[in-house]
N, C-alpha and C. Protein backbone atom coordinates (compact mmCIF):
# COMPACT_ATOMS: atom_id res chain seq x y z
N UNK A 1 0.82 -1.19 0.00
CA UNK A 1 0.00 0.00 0.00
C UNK A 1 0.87 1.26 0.00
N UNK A 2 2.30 1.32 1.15
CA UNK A 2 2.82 2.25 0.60
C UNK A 2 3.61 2.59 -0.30
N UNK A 3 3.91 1.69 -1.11
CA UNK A 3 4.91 1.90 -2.45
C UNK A 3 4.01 1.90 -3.24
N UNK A 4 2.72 1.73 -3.40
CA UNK A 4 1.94 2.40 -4.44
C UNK A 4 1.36 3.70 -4.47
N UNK A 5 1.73 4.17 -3.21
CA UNK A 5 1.21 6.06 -2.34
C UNK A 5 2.45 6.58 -3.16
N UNK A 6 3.48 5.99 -2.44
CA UNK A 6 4.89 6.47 -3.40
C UNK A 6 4.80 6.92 -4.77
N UNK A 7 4.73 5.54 -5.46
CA UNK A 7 4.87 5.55 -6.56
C UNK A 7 4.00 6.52 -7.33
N UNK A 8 2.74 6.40 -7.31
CA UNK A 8 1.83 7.45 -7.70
C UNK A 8 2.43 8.96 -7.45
N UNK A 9 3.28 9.50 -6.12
CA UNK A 9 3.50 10.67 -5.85
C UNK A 9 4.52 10.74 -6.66
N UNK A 10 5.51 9.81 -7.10
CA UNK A 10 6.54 9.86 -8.03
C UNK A 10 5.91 10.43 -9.35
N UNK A 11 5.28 9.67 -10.22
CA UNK A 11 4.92 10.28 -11.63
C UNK A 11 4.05 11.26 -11.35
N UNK A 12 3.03 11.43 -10.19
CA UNK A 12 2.25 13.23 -9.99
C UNK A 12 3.52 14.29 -10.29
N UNK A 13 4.34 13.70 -9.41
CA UNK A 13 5.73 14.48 -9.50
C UNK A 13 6.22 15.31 -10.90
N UNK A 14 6.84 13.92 -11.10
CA UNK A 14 7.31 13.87 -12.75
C UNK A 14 6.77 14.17 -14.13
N UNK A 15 5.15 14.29 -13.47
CA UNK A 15 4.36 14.81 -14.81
C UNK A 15 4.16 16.37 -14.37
N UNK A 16 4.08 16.75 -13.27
CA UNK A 16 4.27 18.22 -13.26
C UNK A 16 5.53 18.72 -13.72
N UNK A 17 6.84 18.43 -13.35
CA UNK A 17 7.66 18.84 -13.86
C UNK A 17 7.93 19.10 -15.29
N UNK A 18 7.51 18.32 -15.79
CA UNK A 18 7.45 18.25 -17.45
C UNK A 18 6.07 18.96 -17.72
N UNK A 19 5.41 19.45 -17.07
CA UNK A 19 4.67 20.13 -17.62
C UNK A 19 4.99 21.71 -17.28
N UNK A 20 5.51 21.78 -16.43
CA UNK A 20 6.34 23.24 -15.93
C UNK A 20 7.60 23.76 -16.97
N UNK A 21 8.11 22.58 -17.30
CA UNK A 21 9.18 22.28 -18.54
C UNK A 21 8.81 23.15 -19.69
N UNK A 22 7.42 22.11 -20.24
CA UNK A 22 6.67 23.25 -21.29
C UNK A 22 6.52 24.12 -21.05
N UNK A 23 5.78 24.82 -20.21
CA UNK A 23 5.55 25.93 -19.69
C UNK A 23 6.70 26.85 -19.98
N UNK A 24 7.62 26.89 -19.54
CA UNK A 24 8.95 27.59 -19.58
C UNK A 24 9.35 28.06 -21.16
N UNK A 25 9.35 26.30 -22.15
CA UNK A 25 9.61 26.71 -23.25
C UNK A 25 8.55 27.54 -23.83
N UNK A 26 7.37 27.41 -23.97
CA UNK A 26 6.73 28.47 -24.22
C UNK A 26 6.40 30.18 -24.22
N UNK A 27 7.00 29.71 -22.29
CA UNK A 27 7.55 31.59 -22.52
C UNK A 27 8.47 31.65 -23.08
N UNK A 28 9.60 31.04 -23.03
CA UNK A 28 10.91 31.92 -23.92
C UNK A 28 10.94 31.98 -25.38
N UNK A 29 9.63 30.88 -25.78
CA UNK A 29 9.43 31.36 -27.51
C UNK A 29 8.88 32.35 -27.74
N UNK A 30 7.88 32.50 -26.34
CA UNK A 30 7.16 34.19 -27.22
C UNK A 30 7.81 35.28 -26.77
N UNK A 31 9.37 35.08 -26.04
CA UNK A 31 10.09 36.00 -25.71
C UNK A 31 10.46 36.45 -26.86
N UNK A 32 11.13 35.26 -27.78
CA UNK A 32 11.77 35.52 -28.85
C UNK A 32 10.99 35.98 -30.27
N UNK A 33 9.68 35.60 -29.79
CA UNK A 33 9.05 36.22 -30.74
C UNK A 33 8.68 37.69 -30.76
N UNK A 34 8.66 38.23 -29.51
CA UNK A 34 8.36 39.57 -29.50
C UNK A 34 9.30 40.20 -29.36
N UNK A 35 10.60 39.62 -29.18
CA UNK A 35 12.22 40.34 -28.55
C UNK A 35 11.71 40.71 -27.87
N UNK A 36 11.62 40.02 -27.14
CA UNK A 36 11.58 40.68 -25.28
C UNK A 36 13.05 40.97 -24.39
N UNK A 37 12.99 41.81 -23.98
CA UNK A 37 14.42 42.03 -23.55
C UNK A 37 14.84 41.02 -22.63
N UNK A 38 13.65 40.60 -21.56
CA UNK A 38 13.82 39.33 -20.57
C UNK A 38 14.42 37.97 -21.07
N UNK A 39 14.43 38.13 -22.53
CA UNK A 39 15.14 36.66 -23.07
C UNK A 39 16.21 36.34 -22.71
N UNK A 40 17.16 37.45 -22.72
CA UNK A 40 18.71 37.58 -22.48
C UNK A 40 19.10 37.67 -20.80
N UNK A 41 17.55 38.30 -20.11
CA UNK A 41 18.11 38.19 -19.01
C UNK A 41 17.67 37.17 -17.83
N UNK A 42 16.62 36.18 -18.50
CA UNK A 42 16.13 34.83 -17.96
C UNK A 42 16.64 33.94 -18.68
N UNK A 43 17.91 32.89 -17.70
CA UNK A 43 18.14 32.25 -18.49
C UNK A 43 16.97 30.81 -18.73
N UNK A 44 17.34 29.46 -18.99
CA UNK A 44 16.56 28.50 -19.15
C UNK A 44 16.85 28.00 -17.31
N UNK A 45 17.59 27.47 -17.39
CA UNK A 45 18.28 26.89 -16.05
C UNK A 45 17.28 28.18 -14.80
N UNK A 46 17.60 29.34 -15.24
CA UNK A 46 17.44 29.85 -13.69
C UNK A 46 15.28 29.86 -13.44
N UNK A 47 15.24 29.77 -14.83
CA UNK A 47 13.22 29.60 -14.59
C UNK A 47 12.84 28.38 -14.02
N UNK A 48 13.80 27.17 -14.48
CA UNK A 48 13.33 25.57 -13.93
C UNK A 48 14.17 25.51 -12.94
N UNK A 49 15.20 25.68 -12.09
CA UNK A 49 15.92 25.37 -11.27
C UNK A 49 15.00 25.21 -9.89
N UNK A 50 15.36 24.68 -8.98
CA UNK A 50 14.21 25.05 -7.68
C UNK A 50 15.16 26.35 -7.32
N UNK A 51 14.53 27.01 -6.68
CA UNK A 51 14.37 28.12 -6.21
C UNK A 51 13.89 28.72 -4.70
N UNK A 52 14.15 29.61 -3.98
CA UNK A 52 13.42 30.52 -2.85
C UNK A 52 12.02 31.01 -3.48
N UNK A 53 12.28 31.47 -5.10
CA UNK A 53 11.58 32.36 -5.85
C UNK A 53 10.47 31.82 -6.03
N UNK A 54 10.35 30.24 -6.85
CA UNK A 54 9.45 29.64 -7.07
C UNK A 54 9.41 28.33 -6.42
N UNK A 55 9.18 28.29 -5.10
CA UNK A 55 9.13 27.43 -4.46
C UNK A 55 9.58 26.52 -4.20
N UNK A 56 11.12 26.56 -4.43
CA UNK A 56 11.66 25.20 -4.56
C UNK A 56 11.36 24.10 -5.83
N UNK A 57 10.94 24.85 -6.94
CA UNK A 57 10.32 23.69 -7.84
C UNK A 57 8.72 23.60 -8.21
N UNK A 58 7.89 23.99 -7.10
CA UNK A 58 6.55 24.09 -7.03
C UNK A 58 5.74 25.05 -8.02
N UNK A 59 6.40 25.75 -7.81
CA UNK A 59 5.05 27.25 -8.66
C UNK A 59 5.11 27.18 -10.06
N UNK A 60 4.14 26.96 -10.40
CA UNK A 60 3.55 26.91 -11.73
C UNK A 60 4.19 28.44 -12.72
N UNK A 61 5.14 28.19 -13.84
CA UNK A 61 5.75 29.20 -13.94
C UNK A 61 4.75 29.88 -15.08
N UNK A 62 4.90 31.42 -15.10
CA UNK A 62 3.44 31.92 -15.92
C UNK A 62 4.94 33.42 -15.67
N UNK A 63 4.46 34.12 -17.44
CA UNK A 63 4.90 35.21 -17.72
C UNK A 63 5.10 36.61 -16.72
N UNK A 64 4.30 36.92 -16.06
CA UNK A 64 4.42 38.05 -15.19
C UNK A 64 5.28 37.53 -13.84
N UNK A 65 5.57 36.12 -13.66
CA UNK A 65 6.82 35.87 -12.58
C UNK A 65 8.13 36.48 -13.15
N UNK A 66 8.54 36.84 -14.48
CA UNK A 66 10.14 37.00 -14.56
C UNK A 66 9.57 38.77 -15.46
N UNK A 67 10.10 39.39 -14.28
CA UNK A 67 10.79 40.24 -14.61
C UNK A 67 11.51 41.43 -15.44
């Protein structure tokens, strides 16, 4: 019973992350599509990294977080 609590919290896990993943690439395409100046100064690494900023990993990343 508990390695299937686990396991389940594992891929909840792992499918958020990859969906935060997208998320990310999406903003920095419409960075580049609009030349946004934030392109150059968000890198990839510092939007997905865990963070103080975004919760250690948690917060759902969305355009008006960077800056």
């Amino acid at each position: 019973m508990t390695a299937s609590i686990l396991i389940f919290l594992i891929f909840a896990y792992s499918g958020y992350q990859l969906k935060r993943n997208f998320e990310i690439g999406k903003i920095k395409q419409m960075w580049i599509e609009k030349e946004d100046k934030r392109f150059k100064i968000h890198t990839y690494d510092e939007m997905f990294e865990p963070a103080k900023e975004n919760w250690y990993g948690l917060k759902y990343p969305k355009d008006k977080h960077f800056k």
